[in-house]
N, C-alpha and C. Protein backbone atom coordinates (compact mmCIF):
# COMPACT_ATOMS: atom_id res chain seq x y z
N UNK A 1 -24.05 7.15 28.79
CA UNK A 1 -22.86 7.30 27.99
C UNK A 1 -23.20 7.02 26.53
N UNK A 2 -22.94 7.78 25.52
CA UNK A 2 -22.76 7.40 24.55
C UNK A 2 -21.84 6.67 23.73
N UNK A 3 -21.98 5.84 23.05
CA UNK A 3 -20.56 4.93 22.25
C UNK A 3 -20.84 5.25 20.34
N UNK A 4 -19.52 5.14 20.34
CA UNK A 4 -19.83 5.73 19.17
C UNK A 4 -18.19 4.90 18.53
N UNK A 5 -17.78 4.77 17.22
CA UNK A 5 -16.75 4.18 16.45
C UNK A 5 -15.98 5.18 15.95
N UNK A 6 -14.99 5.30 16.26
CA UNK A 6 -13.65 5.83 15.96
C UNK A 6 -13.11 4.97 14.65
N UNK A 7 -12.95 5.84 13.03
CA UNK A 7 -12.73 5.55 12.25
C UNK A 7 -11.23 5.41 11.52
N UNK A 8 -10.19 4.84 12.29
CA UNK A 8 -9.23 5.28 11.85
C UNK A 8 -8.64 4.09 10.43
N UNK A 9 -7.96 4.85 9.35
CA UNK A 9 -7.17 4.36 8.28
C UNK A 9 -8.53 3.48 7.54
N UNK A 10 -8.59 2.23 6.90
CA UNK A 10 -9.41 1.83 6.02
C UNK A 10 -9.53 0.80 6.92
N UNK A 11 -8.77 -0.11 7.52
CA UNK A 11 -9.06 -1.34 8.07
C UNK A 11 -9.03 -1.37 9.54
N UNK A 12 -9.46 -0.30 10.60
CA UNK A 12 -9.59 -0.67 11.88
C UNK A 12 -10.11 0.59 12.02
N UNK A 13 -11.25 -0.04 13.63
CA UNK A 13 -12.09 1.31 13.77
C UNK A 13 -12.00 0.47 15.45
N UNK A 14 -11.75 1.44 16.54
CA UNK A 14 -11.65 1.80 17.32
C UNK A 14 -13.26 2.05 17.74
N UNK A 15 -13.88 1.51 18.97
CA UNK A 15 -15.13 2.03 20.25
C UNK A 15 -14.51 2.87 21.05
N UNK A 16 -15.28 3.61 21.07
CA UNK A 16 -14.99 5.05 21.88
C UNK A 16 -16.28 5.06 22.91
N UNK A 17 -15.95 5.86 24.16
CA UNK A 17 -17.15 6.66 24.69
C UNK A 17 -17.18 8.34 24.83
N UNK A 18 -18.01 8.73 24.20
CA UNK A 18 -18.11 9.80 24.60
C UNK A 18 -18.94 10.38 25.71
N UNK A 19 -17.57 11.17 26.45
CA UNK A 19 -17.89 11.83 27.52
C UNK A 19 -17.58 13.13 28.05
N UNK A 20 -17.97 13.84 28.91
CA UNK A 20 -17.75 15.40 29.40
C UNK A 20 -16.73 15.42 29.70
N UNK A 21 -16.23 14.08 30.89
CA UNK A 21 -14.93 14.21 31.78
C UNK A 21 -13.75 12.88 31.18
N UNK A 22 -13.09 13.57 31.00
CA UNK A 22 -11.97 12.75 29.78
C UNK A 22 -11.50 11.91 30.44
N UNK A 23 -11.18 12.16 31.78
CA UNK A 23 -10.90 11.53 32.81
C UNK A 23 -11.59 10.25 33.25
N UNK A 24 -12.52 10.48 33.66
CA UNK A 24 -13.30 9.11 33.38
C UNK A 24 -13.54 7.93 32.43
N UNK A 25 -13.69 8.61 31.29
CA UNK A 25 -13.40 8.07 30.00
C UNK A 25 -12.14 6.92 29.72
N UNK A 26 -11.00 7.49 30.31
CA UNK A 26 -9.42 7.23 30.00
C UNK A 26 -9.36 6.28 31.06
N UNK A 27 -10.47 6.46 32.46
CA UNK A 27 -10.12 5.48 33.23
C UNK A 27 -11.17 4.23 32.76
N UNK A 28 -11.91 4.52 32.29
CA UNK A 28 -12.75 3.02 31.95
C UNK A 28 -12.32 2.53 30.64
N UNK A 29 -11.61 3.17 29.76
CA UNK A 29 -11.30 2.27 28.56
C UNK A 29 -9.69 2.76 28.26
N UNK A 30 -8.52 2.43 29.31
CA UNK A 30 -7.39 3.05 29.69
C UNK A 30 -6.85 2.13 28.11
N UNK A 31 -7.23 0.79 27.65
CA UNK A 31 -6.78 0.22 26.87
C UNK A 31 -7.16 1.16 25.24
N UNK A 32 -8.23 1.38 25.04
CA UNK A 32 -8.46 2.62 24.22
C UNK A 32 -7.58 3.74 23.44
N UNK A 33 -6.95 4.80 25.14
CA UNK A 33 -6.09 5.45 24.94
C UNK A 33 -5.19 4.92 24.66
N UNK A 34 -4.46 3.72 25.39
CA UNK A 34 -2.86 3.30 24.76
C UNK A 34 -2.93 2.90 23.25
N UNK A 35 -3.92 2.89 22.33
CA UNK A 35 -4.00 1.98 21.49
C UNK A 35 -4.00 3.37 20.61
N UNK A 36 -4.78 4.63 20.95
CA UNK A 36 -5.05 5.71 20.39
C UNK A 36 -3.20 6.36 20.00
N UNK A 37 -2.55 6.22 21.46
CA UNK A 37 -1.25 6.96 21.36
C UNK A 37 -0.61 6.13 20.50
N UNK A 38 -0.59 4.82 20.37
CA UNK A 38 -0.17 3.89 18.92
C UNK A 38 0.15 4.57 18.10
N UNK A 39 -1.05 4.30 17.61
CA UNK A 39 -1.42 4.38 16.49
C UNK A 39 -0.92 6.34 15.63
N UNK A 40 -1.28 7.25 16.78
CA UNK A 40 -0.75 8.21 16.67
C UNK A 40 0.54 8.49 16.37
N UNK A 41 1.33 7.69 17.29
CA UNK A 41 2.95 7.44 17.17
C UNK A 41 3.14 7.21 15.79
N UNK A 42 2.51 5.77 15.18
CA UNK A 42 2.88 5.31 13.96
C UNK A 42 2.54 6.36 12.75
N UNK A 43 1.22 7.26 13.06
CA UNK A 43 0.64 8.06 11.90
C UNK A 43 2.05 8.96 11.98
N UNK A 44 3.19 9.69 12.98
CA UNK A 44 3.94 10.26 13.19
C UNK A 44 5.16 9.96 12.17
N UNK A 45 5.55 8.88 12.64
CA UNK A 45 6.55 7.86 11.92
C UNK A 45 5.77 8.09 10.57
N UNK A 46 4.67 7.70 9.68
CA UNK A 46 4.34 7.47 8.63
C UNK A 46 4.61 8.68 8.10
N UNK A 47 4.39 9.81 8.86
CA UNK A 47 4.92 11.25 7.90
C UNK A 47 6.11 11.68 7.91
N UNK A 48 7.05 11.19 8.87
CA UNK A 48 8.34 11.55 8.55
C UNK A 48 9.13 10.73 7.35
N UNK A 49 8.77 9.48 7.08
CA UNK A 49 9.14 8.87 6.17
C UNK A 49 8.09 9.19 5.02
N UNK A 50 7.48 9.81 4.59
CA UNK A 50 7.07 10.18 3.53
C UNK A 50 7.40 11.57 3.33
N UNK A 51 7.88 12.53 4.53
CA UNK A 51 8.48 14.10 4.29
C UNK A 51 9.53 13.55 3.16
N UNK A 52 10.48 12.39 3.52
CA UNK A 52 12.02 12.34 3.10
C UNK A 52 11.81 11.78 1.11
N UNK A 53 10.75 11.16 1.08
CA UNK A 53 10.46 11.36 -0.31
C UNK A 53 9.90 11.74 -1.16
N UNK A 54 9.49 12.94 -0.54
CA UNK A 54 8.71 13.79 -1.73
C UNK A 54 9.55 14.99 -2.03
């Protein structure tokens, strides 16, 4: 398996593995993904409140 750092925003970086079967992946670092959909959620939220002031 390879590991490799997931760079997200300026102050947090995320361990990743990269793998063929995503599936596997999601089952050995299930904490990973929930942290991934977070953070996604919030990048979501961060652009709707910046659509409303520009």
């Amino acid at each position: 398996m390879i590991w490799s750092i997931v760079l997200i925003g300026y102050d947090q970086c995320v361990f990743a593995t990269a793998s063929l079967n995503r599936v596997e992946a999601s089952v050995q670092l299930p904490r990973f993904w929930e942290k991934l959909e977070e953070i996604r959620i919030k990048w979501d939220q961060n652009k709707e409140v910046t659509k409303e002031y520009t």
